[in-house]
Protein backbone atom coordinates (compact mmCIF):
# COMPACT_ATOMS: atom_id res chain seq x y z
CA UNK A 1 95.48 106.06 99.62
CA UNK A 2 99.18 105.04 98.59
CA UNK A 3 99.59 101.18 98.94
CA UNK A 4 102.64 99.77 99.35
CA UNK A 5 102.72 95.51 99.11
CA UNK A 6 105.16 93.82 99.21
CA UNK A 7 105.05 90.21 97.31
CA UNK A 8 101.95 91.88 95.30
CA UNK A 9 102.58 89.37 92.33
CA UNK A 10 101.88 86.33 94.56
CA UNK A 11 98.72 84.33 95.17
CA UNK A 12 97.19 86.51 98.25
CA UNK A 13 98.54 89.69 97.16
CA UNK A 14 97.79 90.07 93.64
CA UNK A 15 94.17 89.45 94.83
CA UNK A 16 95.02 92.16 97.23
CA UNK A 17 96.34 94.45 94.50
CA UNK A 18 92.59 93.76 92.93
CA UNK A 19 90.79 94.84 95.66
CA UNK A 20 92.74 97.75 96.79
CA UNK A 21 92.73 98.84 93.01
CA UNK A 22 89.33 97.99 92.77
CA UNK A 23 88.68 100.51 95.41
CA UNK A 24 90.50 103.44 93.98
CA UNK A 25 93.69 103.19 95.56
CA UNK A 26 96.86 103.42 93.90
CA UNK A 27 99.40 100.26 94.54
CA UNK A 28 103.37 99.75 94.27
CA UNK A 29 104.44 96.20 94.78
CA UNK A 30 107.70 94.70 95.28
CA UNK A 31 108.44 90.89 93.94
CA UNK A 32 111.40 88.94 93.35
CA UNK A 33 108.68 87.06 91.27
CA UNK A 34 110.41 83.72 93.63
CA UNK A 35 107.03 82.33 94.52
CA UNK A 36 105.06 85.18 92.48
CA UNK A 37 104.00 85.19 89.03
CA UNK A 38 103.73 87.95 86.48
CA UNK A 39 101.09 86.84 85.04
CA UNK A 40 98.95 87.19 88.36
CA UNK A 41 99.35 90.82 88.05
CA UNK A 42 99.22 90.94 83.91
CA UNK A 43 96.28 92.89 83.52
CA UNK A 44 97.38 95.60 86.04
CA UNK A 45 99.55 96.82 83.79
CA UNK A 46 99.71 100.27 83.86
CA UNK A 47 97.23 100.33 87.13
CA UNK A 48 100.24 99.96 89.57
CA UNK A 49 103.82 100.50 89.87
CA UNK A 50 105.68 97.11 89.90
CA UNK A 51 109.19 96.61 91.09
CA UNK A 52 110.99 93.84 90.77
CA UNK A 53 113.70 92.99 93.80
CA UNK A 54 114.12 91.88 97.27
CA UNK A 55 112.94 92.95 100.48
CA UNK A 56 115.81 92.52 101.84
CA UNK A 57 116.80 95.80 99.94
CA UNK A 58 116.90 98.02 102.34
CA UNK A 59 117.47 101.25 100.39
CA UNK A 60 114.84 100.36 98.51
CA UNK A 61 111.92 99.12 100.53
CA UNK A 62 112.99 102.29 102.78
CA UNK A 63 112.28 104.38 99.52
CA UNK A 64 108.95 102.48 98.64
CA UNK A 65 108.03 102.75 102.08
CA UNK A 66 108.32 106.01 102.30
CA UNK A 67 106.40 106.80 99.20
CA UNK A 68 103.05 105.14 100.42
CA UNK A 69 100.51 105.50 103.54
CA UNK A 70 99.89 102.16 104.14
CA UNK A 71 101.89 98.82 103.99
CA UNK A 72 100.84 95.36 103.38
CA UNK A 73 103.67 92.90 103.98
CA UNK A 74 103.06 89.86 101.99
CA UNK A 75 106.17 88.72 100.63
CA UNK A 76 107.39 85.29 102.09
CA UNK A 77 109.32 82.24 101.00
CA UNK A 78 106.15 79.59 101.93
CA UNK A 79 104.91 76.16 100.91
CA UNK A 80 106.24 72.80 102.89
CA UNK A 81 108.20 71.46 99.77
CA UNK A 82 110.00 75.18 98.92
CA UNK A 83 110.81 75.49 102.71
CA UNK A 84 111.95 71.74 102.70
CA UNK A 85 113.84 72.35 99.55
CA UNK A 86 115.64 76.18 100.01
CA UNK A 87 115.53 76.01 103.75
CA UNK A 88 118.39 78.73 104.68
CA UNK A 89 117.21 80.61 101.78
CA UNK A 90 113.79 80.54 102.98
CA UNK A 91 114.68 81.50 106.82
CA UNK A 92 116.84 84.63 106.00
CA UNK A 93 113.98 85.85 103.08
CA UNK A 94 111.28 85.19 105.81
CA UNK A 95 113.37 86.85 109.20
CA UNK A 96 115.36 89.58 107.56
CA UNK A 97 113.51 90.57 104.77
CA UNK A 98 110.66 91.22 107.28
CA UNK A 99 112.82 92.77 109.65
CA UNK A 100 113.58 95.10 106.95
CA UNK A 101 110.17 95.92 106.02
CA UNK A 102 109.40 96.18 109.74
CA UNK A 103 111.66 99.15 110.55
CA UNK A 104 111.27 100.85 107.23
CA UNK A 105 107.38 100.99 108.64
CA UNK A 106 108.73 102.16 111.97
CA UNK A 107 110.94 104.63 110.91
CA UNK A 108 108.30 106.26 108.91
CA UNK A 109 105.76 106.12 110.48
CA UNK A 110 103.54 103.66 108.56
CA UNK A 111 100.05 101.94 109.54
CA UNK A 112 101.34 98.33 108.63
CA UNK A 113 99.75 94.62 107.86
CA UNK A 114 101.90 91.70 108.37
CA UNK A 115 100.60 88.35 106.35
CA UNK A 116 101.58 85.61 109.44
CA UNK A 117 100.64 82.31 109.10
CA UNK A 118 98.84 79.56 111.08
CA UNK A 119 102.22 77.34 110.57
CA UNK A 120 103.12 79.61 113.97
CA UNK A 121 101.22 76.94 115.87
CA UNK A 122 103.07 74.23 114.63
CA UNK A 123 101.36 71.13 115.95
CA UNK A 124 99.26 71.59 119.09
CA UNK A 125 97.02 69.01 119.06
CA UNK A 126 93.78 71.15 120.89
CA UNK A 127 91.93 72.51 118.25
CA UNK A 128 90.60 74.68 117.21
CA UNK A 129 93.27 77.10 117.49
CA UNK A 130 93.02 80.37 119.05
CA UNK A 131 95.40 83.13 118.94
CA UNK A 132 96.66 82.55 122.24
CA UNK A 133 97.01 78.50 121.71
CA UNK A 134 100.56 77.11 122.45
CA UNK A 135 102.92 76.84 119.68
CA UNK A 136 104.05 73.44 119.90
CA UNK A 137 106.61 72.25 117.33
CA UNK A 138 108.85 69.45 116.55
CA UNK A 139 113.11 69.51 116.72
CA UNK A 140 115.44 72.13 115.36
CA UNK A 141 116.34 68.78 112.99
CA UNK A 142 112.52 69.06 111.63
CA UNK A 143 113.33 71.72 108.55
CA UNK A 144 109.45 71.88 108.23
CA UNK A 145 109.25 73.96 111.37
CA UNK A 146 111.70 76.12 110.23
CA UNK A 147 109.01 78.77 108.76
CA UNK A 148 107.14 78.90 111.58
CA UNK A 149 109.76 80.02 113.84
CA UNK A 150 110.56 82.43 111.55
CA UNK A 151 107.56 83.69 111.41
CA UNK A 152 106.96 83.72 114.93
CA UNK A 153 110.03 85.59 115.45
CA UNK A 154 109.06 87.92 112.68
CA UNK A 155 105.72 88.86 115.30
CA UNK A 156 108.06 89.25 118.66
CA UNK A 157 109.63 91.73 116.57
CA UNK A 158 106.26 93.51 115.38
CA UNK A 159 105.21 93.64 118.61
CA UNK A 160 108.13 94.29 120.46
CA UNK A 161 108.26 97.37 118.09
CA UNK A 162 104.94 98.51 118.74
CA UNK A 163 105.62 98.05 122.28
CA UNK A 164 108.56 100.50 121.95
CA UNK A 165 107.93 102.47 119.07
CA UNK A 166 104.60 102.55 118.05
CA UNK A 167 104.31 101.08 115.41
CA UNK A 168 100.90 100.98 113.82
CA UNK A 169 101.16 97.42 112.80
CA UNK A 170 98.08 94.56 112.81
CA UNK A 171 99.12 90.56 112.22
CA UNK A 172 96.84 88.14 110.24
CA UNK A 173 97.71 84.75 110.79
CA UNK A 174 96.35 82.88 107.80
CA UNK A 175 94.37 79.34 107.67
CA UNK A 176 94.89 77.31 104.17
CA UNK A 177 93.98 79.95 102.13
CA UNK A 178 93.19 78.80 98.32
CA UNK A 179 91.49 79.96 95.53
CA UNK A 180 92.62 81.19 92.23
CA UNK A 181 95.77 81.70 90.57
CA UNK A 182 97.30 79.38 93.59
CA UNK A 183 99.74 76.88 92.24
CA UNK A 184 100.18 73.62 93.55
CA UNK A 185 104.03 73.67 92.65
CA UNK A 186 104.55 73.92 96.37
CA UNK A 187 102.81 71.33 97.60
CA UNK A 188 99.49 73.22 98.15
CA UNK A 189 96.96 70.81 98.18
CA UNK A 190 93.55 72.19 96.74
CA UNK A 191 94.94 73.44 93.07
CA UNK A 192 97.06 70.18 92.80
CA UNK A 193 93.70 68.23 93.60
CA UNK A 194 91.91 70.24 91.59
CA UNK A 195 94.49 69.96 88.57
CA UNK A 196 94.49 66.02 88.66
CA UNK A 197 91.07 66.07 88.56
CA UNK A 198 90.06 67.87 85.17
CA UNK A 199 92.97 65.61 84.20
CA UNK A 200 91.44 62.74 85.45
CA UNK A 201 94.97 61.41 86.62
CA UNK A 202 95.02 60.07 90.29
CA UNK A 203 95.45 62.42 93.10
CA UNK A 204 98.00 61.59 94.76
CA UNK A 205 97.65 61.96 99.12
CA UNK A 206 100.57 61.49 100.95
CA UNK A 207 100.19 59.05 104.12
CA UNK A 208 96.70 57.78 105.16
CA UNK A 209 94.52 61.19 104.51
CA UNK A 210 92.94 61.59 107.65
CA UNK A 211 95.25 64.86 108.58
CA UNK A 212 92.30 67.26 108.66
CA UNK A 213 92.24 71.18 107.40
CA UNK A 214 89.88 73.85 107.26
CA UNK A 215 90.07 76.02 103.81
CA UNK A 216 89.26 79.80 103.12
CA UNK A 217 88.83 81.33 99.81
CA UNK A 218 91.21 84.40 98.96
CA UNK A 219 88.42 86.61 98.62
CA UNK A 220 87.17 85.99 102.02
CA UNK A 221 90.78 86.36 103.45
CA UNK A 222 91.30 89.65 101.54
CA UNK A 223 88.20 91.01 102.96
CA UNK A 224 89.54 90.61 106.02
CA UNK A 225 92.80 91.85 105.23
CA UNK A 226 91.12 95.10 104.48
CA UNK A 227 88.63 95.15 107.01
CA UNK A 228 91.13 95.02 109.42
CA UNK A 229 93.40 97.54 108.14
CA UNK A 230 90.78 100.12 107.90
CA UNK A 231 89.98 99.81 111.28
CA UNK A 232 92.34 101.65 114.08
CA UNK A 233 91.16 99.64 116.90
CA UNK A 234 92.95 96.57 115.26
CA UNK A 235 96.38 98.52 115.32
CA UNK A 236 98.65 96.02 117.95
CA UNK A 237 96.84 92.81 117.85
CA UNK A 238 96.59 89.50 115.82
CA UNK A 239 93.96 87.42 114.29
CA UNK A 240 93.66 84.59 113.11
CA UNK A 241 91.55 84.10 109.20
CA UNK A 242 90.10 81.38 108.81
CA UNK A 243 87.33 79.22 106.88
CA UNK A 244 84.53 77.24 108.24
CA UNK A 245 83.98 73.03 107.50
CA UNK A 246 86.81 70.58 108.65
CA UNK A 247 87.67 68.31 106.32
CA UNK A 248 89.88 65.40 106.14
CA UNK A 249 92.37 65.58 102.91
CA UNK A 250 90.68 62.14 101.97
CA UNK A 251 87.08 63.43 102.39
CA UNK A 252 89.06 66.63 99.93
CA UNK A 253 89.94 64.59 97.36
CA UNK A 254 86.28 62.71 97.19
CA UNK A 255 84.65 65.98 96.85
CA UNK A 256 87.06 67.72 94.42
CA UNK A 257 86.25 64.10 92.34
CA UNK A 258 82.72 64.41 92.38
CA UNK A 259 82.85 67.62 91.93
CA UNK A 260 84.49 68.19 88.84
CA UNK A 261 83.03 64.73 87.50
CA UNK A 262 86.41 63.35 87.50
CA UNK A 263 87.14 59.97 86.59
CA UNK A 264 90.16 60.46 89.27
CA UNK A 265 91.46 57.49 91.25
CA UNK A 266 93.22 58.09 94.54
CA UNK A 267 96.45 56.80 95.52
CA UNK A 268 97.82 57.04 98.85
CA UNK A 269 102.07 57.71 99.32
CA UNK A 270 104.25 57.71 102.44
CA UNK A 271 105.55 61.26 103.26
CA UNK A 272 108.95 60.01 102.81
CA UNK A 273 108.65 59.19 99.08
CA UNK A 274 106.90 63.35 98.71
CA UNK A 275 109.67 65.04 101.27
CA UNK A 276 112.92 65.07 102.35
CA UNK A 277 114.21 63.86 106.11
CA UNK A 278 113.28 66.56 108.39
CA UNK A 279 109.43 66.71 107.32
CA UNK A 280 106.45 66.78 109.64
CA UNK A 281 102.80 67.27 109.54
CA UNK A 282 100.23 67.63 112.29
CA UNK A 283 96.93 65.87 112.17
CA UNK A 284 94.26 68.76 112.53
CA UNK A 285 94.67 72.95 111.94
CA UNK A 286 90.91 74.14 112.32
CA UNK A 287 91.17 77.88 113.51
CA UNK A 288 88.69 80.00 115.87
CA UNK A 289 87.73 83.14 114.30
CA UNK A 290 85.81 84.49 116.98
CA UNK A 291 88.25 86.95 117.55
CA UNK A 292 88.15 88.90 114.58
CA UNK A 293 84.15 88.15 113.83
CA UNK A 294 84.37 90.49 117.13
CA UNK A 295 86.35 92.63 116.51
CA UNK A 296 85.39 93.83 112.95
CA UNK A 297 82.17 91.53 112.54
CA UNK A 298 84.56 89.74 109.59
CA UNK A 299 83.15 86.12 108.67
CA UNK A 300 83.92 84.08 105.78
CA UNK A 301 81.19 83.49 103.25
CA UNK A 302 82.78 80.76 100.92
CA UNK A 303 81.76 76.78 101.36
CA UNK A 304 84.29 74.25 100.55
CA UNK A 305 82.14 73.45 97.94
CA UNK A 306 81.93 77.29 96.02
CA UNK A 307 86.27 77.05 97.18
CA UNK A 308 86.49 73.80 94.59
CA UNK A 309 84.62 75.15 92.14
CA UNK A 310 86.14 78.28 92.12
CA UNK A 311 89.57 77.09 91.67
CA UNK A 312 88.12 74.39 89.16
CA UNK A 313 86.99 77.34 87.04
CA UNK A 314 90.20 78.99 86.92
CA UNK A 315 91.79 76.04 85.84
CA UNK A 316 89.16 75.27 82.78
């Protein structure tokens, strides 16, 4: 099979580009290299096509499009602190650039994944979340919300056009997926633990740490990306991907300590001394992945504890 992904140099989809390599596919990717890294996709060379631009190039996602059997939309401006930072940068990457990859798929006639994101939910407080829980999110003036309504919108749009066009599409929604190669430039929380730790600097947690999060490892979440895709009966519907073991983010940074045999002191920070005015954060995201487990018998397999020290490994 042809693979097309786009933001293939990025955490989830150079792991993607792995696997469906791995497999004995054959993979073009498309990265502004924004978010992405090079060196995530290093040792592909010469395994894959790689081009380097936007996706809201329309001539040329059309062409790449074209040129493949399946699509894996990846590509997204994402972290709280980038969104924060580049927010009407951010917005138009995440809304048009997807709109262009969505009718490119349309047009041609191409089975498609769209990479959606548990942000969509915002912050409804009854967990765990299922894919039809409530989005529930703060004011327009609360930038942080800003990527989940354009990624919401981007998912009207996927379904609207499967509703009228037939488009072969299928939406993940993921939960806090980590692992390695994920940078904690953006505010992700697991590699920047994990990073103070071998350092044995403080880890830094912004407010009180009793927010609470559920992490999955990116090989888990790429199974499922794959699982899904292969599967015909998933073609119009959207699932949420997920791990398994709620953890506070203070309970986090105690394990990552102990784990690592850190000599790591926590400090605790007010959000307004991390973020910008316009940031908010909801207390709990723990997702139900009964859905999926049903549909495709999908399941994750990693522990928080093989999630920490897989990331501490790729660090050492």
């Amino acid at each position: 099979m042809r693979a097309f992904i786009t933001g293939g140099a990025g955490f989830i989809g150079s792991h993607l580009t792995d696997a469906l390599i791995a497999r004995g596919d054959s993979v073009t990717i498309l990265d502004n290299l924004s978010t992405g890294s090079k060196k995530n996709i290093t040792h592909l060379e010469g395994k894959i096509s790689i081009h380097e631009g936007d996706i809201r190039d329309k001539d040329l996602v059309d062409k790449l499009v074209a040129e493949s059997d399946i699509v894996f939309h990846m590509a997204a401006a994402l972290g709280v602190k980038n969104i924060m930072e580049h927010t009407i940068e951010s917005i138009d990457r995440n809304f048009t650039g997807s709109e262009v990859v969505l009718n490119a798929a349309t047009k041609h006639d191409k089975r498609l994944l769209i990479a959606s994101t548990s942000e969509i939910y915002g912050k409804n407080p009854n967990q765990p979340l299922h894919e039809e829980s409530d989005r529930v999110v703060g004011a327009p003036q609360k930038i942080r919300w800003t990527y989940s309504d354009a990624k919401a919108l981007e998912e009207a749009v996927a379904h609207t056009l499967h509703k009228t066009h037939g488009l072969k599409v299928t939406t993940v929604r993921f939960f806090n997926t980590v692992g390695p190669r994920q940078t904690g430039q953006y505010g992700m929380v697991v590699p920047r633990f994990v990073q103070a730790a071998l350092k044995n600097e403080d880890i830094t947690i912004y407010d009180d740490g009793s927010q609470s999060r559920v992490f999955c490892h990116v090989e888990d979440a790429v199974r499922a990306v794959l699982t899904l895709m292969d599967s015909d009966s998933t073609i119009g519907d959207y699932f949420n991907v997920g791990g398994v073991g709620e953890v506070t983010i203070k309970q986090l940074a105690e394990k990552v300590i102990y784990q690592t045999h850190s000599n790591s002191g926590i400090k605790f920070i007010p959000y307004s001394d991390a973020y910008p005015a316009g940031f908010e954060d909801m207390q709990r995201r723990v997702p139900d992945v009964s859905k999926i487990k049903k549909a495709v018998g999908w399941s994750p397999t990693h522990t928080l504890d093989s999630i920490i020290d897989s990331v501490a490994k790729s660090f050492a």
